[in-house]
Protein backbone atom coordinates (compact mmCIF):
# COMPACT_ATOMS: atom_id res chain seq x y z
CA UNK A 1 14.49 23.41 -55.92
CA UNK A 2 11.99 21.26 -53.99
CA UNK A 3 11.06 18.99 -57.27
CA UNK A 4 14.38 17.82 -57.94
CA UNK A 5 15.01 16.64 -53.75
CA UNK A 6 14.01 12.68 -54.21
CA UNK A 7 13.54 11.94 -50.86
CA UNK A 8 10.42 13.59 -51.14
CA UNK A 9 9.15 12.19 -54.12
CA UNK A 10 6.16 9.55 -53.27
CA UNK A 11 6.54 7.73 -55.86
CA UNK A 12 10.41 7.11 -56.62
CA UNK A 13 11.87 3.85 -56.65
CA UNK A 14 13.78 5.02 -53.15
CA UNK A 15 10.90 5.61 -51.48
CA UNK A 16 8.58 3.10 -52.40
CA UNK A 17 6.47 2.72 -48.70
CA UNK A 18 5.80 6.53 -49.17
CA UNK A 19 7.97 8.16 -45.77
CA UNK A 20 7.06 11.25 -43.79
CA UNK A 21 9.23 14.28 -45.30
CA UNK A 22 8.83 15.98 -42.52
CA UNK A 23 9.43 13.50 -39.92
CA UNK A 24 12.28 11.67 -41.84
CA UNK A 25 13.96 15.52 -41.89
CA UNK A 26 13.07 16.44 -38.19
CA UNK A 27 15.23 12.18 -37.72
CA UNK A 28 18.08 13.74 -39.78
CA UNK A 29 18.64 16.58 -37.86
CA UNK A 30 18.59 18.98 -40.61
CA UNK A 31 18.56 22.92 -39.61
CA UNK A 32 18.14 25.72 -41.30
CA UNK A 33 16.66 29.77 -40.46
CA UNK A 34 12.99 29.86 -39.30
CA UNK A 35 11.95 31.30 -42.33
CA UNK A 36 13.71 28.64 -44.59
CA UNK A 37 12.20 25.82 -42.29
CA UNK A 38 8.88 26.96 -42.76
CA UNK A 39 9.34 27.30 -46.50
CA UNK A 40 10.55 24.22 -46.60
CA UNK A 41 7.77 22.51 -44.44
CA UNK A 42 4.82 24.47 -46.47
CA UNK A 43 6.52 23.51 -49.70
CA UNK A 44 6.90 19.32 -48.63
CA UNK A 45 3.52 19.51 -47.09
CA UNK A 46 2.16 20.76 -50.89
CA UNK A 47 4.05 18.30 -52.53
CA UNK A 48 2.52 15.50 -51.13
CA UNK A 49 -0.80 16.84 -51.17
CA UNK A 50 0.10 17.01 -54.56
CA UNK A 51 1.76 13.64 -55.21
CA UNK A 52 -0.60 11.46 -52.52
CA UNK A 53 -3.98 12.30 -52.51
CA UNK A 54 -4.26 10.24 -49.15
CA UNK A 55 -1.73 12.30 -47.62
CA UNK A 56 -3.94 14.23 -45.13
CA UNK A 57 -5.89 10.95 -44.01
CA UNK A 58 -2.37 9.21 -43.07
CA UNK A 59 -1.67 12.33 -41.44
CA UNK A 60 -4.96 12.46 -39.32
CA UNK A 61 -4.73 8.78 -38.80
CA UNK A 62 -1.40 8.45 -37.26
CA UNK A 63 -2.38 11.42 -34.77
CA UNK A 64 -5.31 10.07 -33.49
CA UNK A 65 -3.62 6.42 -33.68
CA UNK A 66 -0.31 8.35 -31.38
CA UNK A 67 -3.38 10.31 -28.70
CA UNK A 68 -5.63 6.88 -28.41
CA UNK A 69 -2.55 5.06 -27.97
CA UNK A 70 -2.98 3.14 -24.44
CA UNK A 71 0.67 3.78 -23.62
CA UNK A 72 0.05 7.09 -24.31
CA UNK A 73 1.08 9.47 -21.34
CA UNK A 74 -2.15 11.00 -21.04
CA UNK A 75 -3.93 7.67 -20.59
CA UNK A 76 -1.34 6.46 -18.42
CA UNK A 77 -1.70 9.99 -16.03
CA UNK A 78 -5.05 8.91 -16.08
CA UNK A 79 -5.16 5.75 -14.63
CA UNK A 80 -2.58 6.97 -11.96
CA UNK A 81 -5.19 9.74 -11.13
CA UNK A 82 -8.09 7.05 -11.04
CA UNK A 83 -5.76 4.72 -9.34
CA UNK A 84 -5.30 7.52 -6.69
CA UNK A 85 -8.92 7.95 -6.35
CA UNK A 86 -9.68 4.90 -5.58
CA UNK A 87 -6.98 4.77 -3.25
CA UNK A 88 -7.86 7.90 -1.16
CA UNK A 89 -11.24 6.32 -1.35
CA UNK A 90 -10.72 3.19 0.46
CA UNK A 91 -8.60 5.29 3.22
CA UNK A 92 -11.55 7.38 4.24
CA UNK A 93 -13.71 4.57 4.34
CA UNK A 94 -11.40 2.71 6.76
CA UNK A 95 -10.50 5.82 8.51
CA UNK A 96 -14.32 5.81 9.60
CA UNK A 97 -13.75 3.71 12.59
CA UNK A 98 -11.11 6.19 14.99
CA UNK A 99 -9.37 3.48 15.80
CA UNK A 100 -7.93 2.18 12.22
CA UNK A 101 -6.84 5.07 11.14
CA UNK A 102 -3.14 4.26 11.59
CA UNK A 103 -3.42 0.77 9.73
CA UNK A 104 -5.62 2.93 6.88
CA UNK A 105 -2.34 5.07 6.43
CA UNK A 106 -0.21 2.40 7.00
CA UNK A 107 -1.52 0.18 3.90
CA UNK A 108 -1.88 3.63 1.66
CA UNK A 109 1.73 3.93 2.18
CA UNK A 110 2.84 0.66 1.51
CA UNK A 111 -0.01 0.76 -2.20
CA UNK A 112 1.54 4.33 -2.75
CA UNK A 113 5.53 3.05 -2.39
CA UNK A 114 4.23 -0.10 -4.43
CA UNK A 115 2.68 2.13 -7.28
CA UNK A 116 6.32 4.49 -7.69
CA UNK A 117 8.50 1.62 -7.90
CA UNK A 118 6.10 1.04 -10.90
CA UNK A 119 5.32 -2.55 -9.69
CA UNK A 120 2.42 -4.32 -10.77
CA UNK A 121 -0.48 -2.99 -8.54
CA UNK A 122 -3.73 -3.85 -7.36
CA UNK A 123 -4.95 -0.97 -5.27
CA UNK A 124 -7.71 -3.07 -3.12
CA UNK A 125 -6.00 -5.98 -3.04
CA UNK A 126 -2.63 -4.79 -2.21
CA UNK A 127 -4.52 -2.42 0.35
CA UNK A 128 -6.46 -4.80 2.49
CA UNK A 129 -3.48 -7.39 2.42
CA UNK A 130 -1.18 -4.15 4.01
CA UNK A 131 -4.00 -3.42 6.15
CA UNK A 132 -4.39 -7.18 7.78
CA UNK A 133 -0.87 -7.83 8.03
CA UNK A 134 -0.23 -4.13 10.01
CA UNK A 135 -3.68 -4.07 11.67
CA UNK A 136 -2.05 -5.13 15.25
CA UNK A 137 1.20 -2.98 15.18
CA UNK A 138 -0.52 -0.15 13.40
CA UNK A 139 -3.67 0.13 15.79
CA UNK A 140 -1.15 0.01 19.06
CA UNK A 141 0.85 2.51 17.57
CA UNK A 142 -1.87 4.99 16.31
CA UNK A 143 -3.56 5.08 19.52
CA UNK A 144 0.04 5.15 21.35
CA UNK A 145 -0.19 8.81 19.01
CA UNK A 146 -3.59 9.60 19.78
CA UNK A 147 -3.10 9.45 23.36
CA UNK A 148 0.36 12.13 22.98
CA UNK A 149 -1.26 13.85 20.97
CA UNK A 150 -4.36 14.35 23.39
CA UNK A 151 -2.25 15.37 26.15
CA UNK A 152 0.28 17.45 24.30
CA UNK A 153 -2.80 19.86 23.20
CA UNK A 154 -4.31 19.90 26.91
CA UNK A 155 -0.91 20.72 28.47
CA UNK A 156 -0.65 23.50 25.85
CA UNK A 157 -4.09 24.90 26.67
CA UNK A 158 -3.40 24.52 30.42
CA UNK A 159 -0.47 26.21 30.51
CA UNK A 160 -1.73 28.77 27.88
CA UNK A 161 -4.42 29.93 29.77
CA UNK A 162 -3.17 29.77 33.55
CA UNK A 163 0.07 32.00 32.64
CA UNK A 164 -0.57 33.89 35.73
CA UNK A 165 -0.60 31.02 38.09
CA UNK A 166 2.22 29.41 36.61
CA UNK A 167 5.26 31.51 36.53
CA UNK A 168 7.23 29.23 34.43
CA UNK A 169 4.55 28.90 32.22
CA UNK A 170 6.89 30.33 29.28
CA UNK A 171 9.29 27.42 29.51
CA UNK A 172 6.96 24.92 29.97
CA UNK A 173 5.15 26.00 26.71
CA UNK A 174 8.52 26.19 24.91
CA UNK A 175 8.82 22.71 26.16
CA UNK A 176 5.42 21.36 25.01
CA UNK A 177 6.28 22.90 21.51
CA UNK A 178 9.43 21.34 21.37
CA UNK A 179 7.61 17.58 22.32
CA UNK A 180 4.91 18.76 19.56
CA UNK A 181 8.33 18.98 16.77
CA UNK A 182 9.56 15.34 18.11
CA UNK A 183 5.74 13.89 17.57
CA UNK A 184 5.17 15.50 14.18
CA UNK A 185 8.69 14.59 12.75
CA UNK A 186 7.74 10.83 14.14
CA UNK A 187 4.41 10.82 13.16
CA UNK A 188 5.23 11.78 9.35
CA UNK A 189 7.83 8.65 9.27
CA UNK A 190 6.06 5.95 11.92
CA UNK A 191 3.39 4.21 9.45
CA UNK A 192 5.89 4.26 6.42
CA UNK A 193 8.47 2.57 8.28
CA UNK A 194 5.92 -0.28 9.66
CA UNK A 195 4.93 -0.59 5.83
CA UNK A 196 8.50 -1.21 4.73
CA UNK A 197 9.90 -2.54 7.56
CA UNK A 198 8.93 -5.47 9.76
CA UNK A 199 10.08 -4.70 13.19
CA UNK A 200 8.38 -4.28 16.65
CA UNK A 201 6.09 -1.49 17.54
CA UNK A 202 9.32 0.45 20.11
CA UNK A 203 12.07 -0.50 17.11
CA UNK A 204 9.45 1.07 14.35
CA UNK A 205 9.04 3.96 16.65
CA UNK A 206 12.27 4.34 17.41
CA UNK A 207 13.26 3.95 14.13
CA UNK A 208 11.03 6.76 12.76
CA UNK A 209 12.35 9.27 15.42
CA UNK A 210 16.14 8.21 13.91
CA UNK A 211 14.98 8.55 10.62
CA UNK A 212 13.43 11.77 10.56
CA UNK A 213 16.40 13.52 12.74
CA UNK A 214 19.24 12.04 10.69
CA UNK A 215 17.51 12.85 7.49
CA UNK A 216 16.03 16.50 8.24
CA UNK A 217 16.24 18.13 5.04
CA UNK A 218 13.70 15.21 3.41
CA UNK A 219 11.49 15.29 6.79
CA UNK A 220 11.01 19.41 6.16
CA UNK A 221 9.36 18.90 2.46
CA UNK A 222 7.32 15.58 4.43
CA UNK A 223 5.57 17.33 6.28
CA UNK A 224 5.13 20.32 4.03
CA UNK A 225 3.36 18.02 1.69
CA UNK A 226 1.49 16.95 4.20
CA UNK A 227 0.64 20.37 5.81
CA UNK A 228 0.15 22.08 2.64
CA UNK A 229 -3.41 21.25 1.52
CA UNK A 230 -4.65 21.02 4.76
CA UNK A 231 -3.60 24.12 5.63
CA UNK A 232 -5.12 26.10 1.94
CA UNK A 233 -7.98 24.24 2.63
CA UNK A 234 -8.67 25.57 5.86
CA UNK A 235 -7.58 29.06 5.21
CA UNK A 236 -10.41 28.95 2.51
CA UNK A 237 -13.19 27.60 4.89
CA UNK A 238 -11.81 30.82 7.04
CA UNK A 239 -11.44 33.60 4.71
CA UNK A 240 -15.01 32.74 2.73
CA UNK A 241 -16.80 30.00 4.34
CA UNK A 242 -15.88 27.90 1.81
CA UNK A 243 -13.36 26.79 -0.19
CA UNK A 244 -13.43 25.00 -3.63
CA UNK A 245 -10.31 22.72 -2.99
CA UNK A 246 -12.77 20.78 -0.21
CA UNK A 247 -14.41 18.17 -2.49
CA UNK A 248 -10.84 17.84 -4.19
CA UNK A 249 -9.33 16.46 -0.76
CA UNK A 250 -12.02 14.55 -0.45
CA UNK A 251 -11.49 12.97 -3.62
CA UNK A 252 -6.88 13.17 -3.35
CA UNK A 253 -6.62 14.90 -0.55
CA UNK A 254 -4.94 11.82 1.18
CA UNK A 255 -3.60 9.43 -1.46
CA UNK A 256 -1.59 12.96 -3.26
CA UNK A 257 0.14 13.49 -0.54
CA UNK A 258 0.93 9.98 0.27
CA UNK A 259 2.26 9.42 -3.48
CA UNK A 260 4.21 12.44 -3.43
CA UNK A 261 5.88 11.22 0.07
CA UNK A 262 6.48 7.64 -1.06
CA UNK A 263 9.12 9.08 -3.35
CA UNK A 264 11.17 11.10 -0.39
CA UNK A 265 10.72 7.68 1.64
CA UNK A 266 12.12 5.38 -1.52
CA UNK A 267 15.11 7.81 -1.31
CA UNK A 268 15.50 7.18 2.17
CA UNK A 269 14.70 3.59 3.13
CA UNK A 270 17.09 2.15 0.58
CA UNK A 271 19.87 3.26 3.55
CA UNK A 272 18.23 1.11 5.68
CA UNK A 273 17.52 -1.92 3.34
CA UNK A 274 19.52 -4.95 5.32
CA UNK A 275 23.13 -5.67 3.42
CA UNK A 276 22.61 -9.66 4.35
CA UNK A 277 19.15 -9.50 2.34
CA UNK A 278 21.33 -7.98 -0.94
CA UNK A 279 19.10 -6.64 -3.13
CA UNK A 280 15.27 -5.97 -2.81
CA UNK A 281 14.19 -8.27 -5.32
CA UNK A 282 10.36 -9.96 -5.76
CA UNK A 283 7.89 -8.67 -3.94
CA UNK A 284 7.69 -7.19 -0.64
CA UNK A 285 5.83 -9.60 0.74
CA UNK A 286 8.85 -12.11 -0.07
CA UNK A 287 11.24 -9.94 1.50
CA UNK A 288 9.68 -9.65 5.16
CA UNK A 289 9.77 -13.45 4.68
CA UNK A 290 13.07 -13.10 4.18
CA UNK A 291 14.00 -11.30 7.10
CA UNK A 292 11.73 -13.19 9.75
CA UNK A 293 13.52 -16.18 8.85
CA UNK A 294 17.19 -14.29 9.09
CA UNK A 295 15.65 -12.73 12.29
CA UNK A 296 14.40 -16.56 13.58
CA UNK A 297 17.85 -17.98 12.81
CA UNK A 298 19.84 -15.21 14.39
CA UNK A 299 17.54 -16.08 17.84
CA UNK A 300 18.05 -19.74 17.56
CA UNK A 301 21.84 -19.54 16.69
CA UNK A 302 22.04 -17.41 20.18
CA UNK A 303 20.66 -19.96 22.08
């Protein structure tokens, strides 16, 4: 039955450059019963062990040549992990000094948007460019946070602990928590925006507060990304001591997240992305260029 099928034949005048039975029946789209197919694939597979004696070298060949193949998706999963690495790498280092923290997230945002648009990326470079252009803006607006942030937790513990002094204490904790929602919702959005958008520090913190309001569903899973490791890691540290996902932030814990993000904030800045600019096209750097001269001749047109 199998003998007289001449597509399998090595050595026939139709198949001179000696195909793949298997793979040239898997193209066709042939079907049959389980039990038939594997018949069928144990019979062509003796055939041309039969017919080739190089038939199981090919074979080994072309699956090595398909896993050490540089477009392969393992290798390419691979650099993107070492890529990320590096990346959360660079952000703890600049994160060192209190102070840059803010332009540190800022410019992993802007590598992180950069690297799932699938644009040619260098992670320092593209880093440390981010992070000189946004070190002004970035630093005012971090410690703008900082300084919130300070006060919203000593309110809180005031209040918290003087309940019996204050008898409104209740609604002035229900207060603080409410403030607390407004500064997380802003502070998940504030240092993407500034890394896709060049605007003033109030209009970039305005525009995060906008953002993150009018687009609550995508803000929720934000900060749950954000929250989530932090919060595992933590409860490990608590429960045992120690927890074995604390040398993996250290090594993703930031640049994960941040990748993950960049996606939800692709999705959402391309509402915002001027109609007078048209398309996004080049690189970023070419499109703020664009804009501060749109934005110079808008100012010089009103006088």
């Amino acid at each position: 039955m199998f003998l007289t099928n001449k597509k399998c034949t090595p050595f026939t005048p139709a198949c001179q450059e000696k195909p793949d039975c298997a793979r040239a029946r898997r193209a066709t789209g042939s079907r049959g019963t389980k039990g038939d197919k594997f018949a069928t694939d144990v019979a062509e597979i003796c055939i041309q062990a039969y017919n080739y004696p190089n038939y199981w070298l090919e074979e080994i060949a072309f699956a090595m040549k398909g896993l050490f193949n540089y477009d392969n998706g393992l290798f390419r999963g691979m650099e993107k992990l070492g890529n990320l690495f590096f990346l959360n790498l660079l952000t703890i280092i600049c994160c060192i000094p209190i102070f840059t923290i803010g332009t540190s997230f800022t410019a992993l945002y802007y590598v992180c948007m950069k690297m799932t648009k699938d644009e040619e990326t260098y992670i320092a470079k593209d880093f440390f460019r981010s992070f000189r252009q946004n070190f002004r803006q970035a630093t005012i607006i971090w410690m703008i946070f900082l300084i919130l942030g300070l006060m919203l937790v000593t309110d809180y513990r005031l209040v918290s602990l003087n309940r019996e002094v204050f008898p409104a204490a209740d609604v002035f904790i229900v207060l603080i928590m409410a403030c607390g929602v407004i500064y997380t919702i802003t502070l998940a959005y504030v240092f993407p925006v500034l890394a896709k958008f060049y605007n003033t520090v109030k209009q970039t913190i305005k525009n995060a507060v906008i953002m993150g309001i009018r687009h609550f569903p995508y803000t929720l899973a934000i900060v749950f990304i954000d929250v989530a490791f932090i919060l595992i890691t933590a409860v490990g540290l608590i429960r045992n001591g120690r927890s074995f996902l604390a040398p993996l932030y250290i090594c993703l814990g930031f640049s994960v997240p941040a990748y993950a993000n960049a996606y939800l904030f692709e999705r959402i800045f391309k509402h915002y992305i001027p109609d007078t600019a048209g398309e996004e096209t080049g690189s970023d750097e070419e499109f703020i260029a664009r804009l501060q001269s749109e934005d110079r001749n808008k100012i010089s047109d009103e006088k």
